[in-house]
N, C-alpha and C. Protein backbone atom coordinates (compact mmCIF):
# COMPACT_ATOMS: atom_id res chain seq x y z
N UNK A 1 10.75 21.21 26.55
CA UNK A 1 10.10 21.38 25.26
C UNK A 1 10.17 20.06 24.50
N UNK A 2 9.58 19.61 23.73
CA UNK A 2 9.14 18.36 23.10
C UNK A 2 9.60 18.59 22.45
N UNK A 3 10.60 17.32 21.72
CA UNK A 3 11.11 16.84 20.26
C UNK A 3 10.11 16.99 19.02
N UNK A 4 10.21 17.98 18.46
CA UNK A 4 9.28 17.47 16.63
C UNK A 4 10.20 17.16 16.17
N UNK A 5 9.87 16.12 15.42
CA UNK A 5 10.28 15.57 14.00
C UNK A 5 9.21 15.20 12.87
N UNK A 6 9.69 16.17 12.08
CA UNK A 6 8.82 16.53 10.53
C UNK A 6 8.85 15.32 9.89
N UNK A 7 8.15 14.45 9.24
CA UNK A 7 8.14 13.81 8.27
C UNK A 7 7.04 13.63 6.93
N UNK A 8 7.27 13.45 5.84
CA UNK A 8 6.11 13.62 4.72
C UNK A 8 5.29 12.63 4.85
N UNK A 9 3.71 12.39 4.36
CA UNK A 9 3.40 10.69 4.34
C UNK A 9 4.52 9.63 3.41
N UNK A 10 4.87 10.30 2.64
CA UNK A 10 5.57 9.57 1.31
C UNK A 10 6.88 8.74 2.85
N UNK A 11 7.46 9.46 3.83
CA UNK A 11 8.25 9.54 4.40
C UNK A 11 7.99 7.79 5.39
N UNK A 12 6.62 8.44 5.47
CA UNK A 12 5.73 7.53 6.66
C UNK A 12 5.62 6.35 5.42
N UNK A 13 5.26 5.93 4.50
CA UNK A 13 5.02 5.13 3.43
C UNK A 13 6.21 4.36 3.22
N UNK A 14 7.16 4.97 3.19
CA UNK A 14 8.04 4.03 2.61
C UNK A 14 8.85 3.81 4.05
N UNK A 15 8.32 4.11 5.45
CA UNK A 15 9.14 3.56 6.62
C UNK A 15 7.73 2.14 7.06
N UNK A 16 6.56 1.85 6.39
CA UNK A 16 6.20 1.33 6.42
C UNK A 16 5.95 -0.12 5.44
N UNK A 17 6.79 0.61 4.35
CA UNK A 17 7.05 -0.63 3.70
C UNK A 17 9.00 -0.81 3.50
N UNK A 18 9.55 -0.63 4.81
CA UNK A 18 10.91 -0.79 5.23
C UNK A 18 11.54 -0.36 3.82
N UNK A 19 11.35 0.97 3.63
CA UNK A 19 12.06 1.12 2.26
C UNK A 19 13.08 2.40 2.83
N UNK A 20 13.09 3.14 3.91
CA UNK A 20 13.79 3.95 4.85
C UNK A 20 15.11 3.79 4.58
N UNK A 21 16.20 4.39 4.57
CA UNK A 21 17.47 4.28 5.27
C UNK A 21 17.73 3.98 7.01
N UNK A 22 18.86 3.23 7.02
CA UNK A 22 18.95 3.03 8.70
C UNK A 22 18.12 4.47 9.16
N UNK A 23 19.11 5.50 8.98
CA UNK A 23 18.65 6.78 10.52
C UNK A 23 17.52 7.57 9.96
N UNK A 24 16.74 7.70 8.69
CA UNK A 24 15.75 8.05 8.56
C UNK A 24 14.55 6.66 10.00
N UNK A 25 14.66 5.32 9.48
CA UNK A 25 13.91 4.37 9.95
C UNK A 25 14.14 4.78 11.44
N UNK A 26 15.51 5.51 11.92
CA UNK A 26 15.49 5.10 13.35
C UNK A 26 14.77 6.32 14.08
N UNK A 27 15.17 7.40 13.38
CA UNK A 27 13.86 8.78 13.69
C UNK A 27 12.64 8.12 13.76
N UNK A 28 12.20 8.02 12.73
CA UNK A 28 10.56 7.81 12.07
C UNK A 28 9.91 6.69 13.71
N UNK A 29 11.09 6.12 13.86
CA UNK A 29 10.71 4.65 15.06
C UNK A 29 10.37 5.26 16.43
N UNK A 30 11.25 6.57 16.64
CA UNK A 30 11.39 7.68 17.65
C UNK A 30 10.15 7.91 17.44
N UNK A 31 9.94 8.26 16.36
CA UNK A 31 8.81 9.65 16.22
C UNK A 31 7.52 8.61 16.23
N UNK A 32 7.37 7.64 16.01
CA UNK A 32 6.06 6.92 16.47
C UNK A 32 5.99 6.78 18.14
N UNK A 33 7.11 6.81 18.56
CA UNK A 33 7.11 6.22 19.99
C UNK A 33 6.46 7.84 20.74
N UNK A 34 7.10 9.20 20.16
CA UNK A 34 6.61 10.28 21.16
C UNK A 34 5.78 10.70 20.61
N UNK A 35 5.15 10.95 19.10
CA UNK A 35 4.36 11.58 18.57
C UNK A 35 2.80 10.89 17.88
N UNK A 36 1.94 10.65 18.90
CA UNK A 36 0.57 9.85 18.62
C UNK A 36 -0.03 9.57 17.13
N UNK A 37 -0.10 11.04 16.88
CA UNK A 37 -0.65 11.29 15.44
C UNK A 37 0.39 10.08 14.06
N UNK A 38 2.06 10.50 14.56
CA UNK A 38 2.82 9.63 13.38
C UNK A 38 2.66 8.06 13.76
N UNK A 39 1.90 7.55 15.07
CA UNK A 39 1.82 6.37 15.03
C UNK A 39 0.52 5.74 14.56
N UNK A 40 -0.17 6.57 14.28
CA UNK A 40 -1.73 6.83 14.49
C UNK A 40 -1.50 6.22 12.67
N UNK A 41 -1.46 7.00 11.94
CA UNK A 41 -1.05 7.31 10.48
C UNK A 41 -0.20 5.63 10.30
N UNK A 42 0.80 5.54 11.08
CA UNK A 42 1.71 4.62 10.14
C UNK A 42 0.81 3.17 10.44
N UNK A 43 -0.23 3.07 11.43
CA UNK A 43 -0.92 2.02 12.22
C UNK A 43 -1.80 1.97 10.98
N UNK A 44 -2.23 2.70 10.57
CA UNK A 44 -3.54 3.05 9.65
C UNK A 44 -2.76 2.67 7.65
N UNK A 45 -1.47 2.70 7.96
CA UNK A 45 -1.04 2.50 6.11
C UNK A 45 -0.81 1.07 6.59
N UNK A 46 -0.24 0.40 7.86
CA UNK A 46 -0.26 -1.41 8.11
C UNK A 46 -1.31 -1.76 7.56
N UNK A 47 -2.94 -1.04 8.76
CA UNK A 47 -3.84 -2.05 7.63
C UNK A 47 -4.58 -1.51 6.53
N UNK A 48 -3.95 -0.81 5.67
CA UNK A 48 -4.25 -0.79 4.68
C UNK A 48 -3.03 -1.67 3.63
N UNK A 49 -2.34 -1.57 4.11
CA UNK A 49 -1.15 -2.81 3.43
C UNK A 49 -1.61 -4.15 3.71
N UNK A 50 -2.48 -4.83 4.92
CA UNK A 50 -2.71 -5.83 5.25
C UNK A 50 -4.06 -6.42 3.87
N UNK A 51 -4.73 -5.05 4.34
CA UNK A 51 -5.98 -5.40 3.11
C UNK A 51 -5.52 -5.92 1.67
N UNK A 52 -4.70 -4.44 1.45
CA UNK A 52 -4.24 -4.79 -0.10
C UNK A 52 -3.90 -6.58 -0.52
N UNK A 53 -2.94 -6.62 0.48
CA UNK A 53 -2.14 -7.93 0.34
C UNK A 53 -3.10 -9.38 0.59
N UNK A 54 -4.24 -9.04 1.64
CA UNK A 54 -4.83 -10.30 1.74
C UNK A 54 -6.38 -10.01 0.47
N UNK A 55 -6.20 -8.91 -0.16
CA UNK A 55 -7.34 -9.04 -1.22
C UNK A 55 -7.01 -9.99 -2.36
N UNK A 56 -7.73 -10.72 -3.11
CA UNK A 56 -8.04 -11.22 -4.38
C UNK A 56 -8.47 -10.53 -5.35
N UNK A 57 -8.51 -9.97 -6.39
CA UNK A 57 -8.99 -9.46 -7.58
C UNK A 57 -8.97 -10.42 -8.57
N UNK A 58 -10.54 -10.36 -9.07
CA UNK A 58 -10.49 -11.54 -9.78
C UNK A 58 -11.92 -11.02 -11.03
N UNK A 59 -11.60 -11.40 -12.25
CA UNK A 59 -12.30 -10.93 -13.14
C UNK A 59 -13.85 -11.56 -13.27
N UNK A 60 -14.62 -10.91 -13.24
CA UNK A 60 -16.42 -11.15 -13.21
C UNK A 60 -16.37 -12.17 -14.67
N UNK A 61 -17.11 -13.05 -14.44
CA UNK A 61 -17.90 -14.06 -15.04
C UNK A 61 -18.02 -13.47 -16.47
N UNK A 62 -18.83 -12.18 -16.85
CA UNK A 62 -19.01 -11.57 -17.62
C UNK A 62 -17.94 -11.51 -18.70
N UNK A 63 -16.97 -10.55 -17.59
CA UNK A 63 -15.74 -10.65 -18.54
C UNK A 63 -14.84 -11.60 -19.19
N UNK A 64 -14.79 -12.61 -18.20
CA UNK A 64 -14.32 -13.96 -19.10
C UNK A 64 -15.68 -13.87 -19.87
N UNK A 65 -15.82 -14.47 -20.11
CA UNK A 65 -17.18 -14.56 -21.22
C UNK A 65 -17.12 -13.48 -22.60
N UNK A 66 -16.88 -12.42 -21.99
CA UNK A 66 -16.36 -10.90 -23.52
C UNK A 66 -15.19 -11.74 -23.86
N UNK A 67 -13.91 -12.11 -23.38
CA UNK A 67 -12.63 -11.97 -23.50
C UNK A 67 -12.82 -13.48 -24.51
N UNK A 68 -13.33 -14.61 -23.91
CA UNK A 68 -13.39 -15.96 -24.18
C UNK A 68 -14.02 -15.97 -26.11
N UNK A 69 -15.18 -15.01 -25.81
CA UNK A 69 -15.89 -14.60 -26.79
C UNK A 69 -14.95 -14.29 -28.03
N UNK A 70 -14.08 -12.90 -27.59
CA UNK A 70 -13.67 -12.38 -28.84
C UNK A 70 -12.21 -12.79 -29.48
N UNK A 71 -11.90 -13.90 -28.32
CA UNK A 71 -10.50 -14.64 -28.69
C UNK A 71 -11.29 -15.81 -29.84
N UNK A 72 -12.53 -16.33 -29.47
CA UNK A 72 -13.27 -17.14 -30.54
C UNK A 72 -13.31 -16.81 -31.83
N UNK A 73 -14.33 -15.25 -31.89
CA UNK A 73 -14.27 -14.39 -33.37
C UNK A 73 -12.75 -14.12 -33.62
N UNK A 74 -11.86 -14.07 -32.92
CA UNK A 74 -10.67 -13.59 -33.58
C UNK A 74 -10.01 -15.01 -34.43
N UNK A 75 -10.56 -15.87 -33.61
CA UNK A 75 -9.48 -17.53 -34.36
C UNK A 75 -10.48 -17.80 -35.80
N UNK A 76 -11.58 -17.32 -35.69
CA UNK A 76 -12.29 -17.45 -36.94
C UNK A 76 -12.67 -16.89 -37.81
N UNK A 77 -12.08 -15.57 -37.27
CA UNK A 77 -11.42 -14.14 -38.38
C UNK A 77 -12.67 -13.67 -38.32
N UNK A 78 -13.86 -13.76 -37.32
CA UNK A 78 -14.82 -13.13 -38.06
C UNK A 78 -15.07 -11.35 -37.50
């Protein structure tokens, strides 16, 4: 009979951003190795951690321009 081991995503989340205890991390490491689906999942929050981290967010032209704008009217009280 096959080993389950239960884990939450929150579980899977924070063994992917090494936030685990040792023997939680050393299950969760098990449980990717026999159970497809928990490797499947923790493969899938990497690259979404990869994205996050190699994205830029950066404010539209526009908005500098509002912001630039109303720091102007504000120095000239108007």
């Amino acid at each position: 009979m096959p080993m389950t081991i239960n884990f939450t995503k929150n579980d899977l989340t924070l063994y992917v951003y090494n936030q685990l205890n040792k023997q939680d991390n050393c299950h969760l490491e098990t449980a990717t190795l026999i159970d497809n689906r928990v490797d499947r999942y923790c493969r899938a929050l990497n690259t979404v951690i990869k994205k996050i981290d190699s994205s830029t967010l950066e404010p539209s032209q526009k908005s500098i321009d509002a912001i630039l704008l109303y720091a102007k009217k504000a120095k000239l009280g108007v």
